[in-house]
Protein backbone atom coordinates (compact mmCIF):
# COMPACT_ATOMS: atom_id res chain seq x y z
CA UNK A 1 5.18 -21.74 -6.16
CA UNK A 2 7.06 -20.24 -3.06
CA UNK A 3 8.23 -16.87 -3.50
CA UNK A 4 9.12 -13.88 -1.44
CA UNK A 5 9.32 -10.12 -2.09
CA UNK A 6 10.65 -7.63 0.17
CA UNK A 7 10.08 -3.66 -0.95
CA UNK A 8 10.23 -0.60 1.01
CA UNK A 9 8.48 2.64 0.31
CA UNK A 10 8.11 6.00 1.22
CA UNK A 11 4.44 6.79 2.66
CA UNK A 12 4.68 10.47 0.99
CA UNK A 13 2.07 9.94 -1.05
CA UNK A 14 4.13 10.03 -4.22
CA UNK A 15 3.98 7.43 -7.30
CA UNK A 16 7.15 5.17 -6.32
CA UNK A 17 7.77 2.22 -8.51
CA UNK A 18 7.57 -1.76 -7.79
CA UNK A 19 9.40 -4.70 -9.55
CA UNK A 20 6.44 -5.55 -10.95
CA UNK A 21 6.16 -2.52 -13.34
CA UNK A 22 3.18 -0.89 -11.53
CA UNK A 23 3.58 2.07 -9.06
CA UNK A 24 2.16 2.55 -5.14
CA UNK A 25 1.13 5.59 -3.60
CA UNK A 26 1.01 5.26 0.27
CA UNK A 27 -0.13 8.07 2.51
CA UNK A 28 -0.10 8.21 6.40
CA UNK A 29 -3.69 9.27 7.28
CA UNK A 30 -2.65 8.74 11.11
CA UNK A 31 -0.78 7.07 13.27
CA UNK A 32 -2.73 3.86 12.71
CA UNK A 33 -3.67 4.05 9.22
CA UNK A 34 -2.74 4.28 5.72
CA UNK A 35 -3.76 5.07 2.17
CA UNK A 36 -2.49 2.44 -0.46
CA UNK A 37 -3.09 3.13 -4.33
CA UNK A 38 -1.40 1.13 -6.95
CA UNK A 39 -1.27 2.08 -10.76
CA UNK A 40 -0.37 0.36 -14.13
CA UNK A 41 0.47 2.93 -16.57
CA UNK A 42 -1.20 5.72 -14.62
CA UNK A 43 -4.92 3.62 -14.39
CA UNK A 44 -5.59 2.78 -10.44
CA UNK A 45 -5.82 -1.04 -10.23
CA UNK A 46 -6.53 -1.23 -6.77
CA UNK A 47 -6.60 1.08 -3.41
CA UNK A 48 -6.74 0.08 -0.20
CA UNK A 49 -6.68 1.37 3.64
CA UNK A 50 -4.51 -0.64 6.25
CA UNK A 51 -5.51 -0.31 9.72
CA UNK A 52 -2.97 -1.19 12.68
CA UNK A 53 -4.55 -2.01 15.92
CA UNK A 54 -4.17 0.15 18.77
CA UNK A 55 -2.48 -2.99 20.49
CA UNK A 56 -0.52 -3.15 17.08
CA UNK A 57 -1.37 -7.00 17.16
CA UNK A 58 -3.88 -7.03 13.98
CA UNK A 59 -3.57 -5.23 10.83
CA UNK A 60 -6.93 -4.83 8.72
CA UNK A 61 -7.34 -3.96 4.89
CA UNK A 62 -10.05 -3.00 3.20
CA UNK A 63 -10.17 -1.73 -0.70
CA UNK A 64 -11.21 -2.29 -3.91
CA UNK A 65 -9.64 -3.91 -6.92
């Protein structure tokens, strides 16, 4: 299968909805990182921080499913 989705999303921390029927939460911690939470019918499936380099070359993420 070869797919490709594009989204774009607010990082205010609010519920905003995806085509897949879930929701994501992303707040800016800093500069470099960022606080991802996605829900299915208000449960948390997963959350997640992204880290961006400080040479903005590598992006890290670590969470839990």
């Amino acid at each position: 299968m070869n797919w490709s989705v594009t989204n774009a999303y607010t990082a205010d921390g609010t519920d905003q909805p995806t085509q897949f029927g879930n929701t994501v939460a992303i707040t800016s911690v800093d500069a470099n990182n960022w606080k991802m939470v996605i829900k299915k019918d208000g449960r948390v499936l997963s959350s997640m921080t992204h880290t961006l380099s400080a040479d903005g070359k590598t992006q890290t993420i670590k969470g839990t499913a």
